[in-house]
N, C-alpha and C. Protein backbone atom coordinates (compact mmCIF):
# COMPACT_ATOMS: atom_id res chain seq x y z
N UNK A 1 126.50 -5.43 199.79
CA UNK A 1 126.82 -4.36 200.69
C UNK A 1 126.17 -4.64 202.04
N UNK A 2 127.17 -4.59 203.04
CA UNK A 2 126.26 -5.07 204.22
C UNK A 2 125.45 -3.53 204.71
N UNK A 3 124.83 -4.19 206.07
CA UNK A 3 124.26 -2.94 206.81
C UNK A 3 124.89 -2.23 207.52
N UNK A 4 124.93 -0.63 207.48
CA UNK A 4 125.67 0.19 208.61
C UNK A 4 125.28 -0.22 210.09
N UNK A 5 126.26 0.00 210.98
CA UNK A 5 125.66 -0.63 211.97
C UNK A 5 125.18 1.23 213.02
N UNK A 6 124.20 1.41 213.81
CA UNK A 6 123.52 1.99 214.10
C UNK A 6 124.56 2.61 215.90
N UNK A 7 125.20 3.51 215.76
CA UNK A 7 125.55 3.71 216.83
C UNK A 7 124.33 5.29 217.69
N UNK A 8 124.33 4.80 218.55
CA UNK A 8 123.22 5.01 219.51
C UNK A 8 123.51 6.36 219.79
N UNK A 9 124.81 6.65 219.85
CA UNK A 9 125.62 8.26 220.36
C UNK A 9 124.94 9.21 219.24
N UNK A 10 125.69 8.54 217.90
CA UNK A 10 124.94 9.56 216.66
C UNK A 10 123.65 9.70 216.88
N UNK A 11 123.27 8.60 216.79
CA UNK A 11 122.05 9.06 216.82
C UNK A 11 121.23 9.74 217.89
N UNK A 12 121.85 9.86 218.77
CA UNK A 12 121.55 10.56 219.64
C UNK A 12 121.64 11.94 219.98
N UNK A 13 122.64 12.38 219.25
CA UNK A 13 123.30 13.72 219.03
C UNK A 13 122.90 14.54 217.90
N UNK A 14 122.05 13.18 216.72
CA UNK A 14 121.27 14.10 215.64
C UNK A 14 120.06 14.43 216.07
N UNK A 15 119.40 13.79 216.90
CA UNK A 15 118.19 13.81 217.46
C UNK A 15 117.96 15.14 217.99
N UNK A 16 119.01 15.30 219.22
CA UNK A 16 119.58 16.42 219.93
C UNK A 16 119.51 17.78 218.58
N UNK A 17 120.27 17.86 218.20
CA UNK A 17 120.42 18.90 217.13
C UNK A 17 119.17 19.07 216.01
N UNK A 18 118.65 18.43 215.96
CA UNK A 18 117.07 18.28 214.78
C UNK A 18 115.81 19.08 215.58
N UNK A 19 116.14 18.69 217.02
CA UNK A 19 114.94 19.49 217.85
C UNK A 19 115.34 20.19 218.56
N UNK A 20 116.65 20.63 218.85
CA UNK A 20 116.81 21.65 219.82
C UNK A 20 116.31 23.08 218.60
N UNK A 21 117.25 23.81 219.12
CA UNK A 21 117.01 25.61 219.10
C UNK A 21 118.56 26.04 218.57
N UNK A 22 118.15 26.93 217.61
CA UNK A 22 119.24 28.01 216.99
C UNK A 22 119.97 28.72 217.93
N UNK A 23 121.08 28.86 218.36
CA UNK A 23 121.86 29.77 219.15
C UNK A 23 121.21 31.37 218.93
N UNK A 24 120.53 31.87 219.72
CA UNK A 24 120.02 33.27 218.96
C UNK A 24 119.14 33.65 218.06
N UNK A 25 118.61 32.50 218.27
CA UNK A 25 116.80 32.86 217.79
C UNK A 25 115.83 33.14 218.93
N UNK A 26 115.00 34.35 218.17
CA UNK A 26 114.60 35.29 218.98
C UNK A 26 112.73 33.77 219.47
N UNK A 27 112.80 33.00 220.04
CA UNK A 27 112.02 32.33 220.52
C UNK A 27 110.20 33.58 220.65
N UNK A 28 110.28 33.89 221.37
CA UNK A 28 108.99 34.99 221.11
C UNK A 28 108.51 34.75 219.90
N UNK A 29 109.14 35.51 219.37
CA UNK A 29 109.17 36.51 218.12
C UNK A 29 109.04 35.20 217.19
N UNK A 30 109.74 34.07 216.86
CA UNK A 30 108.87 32.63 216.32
C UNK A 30 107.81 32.52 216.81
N UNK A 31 107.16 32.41 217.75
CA UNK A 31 106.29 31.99 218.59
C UNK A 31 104.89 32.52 217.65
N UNK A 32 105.07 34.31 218.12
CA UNK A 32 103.98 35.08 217.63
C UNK A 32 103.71 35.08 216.25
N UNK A 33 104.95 35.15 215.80
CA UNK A 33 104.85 34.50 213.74
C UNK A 33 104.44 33.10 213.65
N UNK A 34 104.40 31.89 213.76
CA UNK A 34 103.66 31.03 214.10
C UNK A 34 102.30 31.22 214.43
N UNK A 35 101.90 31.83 215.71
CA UNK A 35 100.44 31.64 215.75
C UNK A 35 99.90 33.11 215.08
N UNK A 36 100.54 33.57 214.30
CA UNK A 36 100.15 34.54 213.77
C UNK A 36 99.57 34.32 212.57
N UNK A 37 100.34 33.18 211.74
CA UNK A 37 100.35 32.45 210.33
C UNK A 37 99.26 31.40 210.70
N UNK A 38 99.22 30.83 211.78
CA UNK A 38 98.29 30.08 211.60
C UNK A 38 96.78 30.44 212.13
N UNK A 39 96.90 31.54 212.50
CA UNK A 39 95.38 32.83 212.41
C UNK A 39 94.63 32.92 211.11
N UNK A 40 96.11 32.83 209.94
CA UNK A 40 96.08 33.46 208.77
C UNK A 40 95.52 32.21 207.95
N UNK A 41 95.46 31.22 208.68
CA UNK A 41 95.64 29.79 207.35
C UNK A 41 93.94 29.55 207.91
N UNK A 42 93.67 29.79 209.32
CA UNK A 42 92.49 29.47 209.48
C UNK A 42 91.42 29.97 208.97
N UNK A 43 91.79 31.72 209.01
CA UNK A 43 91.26 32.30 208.69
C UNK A 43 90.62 32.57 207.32
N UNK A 44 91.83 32.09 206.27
CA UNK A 44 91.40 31.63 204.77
C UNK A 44 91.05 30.46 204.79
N UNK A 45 90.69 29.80 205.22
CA UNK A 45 90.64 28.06 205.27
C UNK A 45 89.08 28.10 205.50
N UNK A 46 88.17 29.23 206.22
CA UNK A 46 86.86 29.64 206.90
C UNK A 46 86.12 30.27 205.41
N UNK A 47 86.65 30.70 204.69
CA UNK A 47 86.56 31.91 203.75
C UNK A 47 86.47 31.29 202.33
N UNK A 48 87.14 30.16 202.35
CA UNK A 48 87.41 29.77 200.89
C UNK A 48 86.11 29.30 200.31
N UNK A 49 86.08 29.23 199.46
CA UNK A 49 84.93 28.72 197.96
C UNK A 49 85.61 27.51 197.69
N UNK A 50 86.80 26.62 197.89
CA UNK A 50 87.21 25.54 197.56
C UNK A 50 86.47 24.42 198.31
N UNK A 51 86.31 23.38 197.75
CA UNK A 51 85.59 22.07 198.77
C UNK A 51 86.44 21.47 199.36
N UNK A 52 85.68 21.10 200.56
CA UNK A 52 86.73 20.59 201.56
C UNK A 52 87.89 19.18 201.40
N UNK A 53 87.30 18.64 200.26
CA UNK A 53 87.89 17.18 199.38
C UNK A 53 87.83 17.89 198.06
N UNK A 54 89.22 17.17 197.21
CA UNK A 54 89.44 17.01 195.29
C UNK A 54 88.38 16.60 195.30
N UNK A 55 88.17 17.23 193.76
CA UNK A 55 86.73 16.57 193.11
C UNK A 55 87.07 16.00 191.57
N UNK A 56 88.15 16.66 191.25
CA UNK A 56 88.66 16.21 190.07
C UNK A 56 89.40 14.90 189.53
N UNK A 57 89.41 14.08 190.55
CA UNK A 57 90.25 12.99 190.33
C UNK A 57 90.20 12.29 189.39
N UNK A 58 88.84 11.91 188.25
CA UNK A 58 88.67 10.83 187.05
C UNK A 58 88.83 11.99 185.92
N UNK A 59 88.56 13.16 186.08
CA UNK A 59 89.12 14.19 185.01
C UNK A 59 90.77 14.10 184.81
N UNK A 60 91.29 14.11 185.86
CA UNK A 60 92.77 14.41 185.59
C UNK A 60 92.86 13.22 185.22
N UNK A 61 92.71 11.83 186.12
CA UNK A 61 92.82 10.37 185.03
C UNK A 61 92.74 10.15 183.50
N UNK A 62 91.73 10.90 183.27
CA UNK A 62 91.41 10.92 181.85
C UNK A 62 92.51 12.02 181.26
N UNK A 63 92.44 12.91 181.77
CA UNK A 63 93.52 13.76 180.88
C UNK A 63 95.47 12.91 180.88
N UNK A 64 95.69 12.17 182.19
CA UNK A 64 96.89 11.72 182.09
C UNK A 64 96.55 10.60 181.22
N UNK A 65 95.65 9.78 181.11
CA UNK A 65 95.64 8.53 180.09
C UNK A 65 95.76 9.07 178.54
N UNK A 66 94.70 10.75 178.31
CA UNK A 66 94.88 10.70 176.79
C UNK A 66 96.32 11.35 176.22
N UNK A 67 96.91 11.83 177.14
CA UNK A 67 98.23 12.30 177.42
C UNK A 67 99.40 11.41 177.11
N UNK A 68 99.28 10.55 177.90
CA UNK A 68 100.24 9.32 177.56
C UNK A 68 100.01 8.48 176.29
N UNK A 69 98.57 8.17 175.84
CA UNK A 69 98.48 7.59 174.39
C UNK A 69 98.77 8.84 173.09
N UNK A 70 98.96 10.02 173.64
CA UNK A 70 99.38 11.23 172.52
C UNK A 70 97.62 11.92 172.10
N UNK A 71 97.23 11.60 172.82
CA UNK A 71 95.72 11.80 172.07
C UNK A 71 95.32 13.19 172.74
């Protein structure tokens, strides 16, 4: 199977359409929901009891190895 060959227009016009804007989206109103959510992620992210890195990584190893031998 050969290679498609790459026309520059498409791709140019998907590019166009991937990052533009919805006909009638309320722009604001994304805006403030956006930095609103990400108030929200910081804000639990400040708060959490989780560590900042997995710690479990040779536990779950061990559980997928005795897993796969049936054990």
């Amino acid at each position: 199977m050969g290679r498609a060959r790459l026309h520059p227009e498409l791709i140019a016009a998907k590019a166009a359409q991937e990052h533009g804007t919805f006909p009638g989206l309320d722009q604001p109103r994304i805006a403030d929901d956006v930095e609103r959510l990400h108030t929200a992620l910081d804000d639990a992210q400040s708060t959490t009891s989780l560590p900042d890195a997995a710690t479990g990584h040779e536990a779950l190893h061990d559980f997928v190895v005795r897993v796969r031998l049936g054990g």
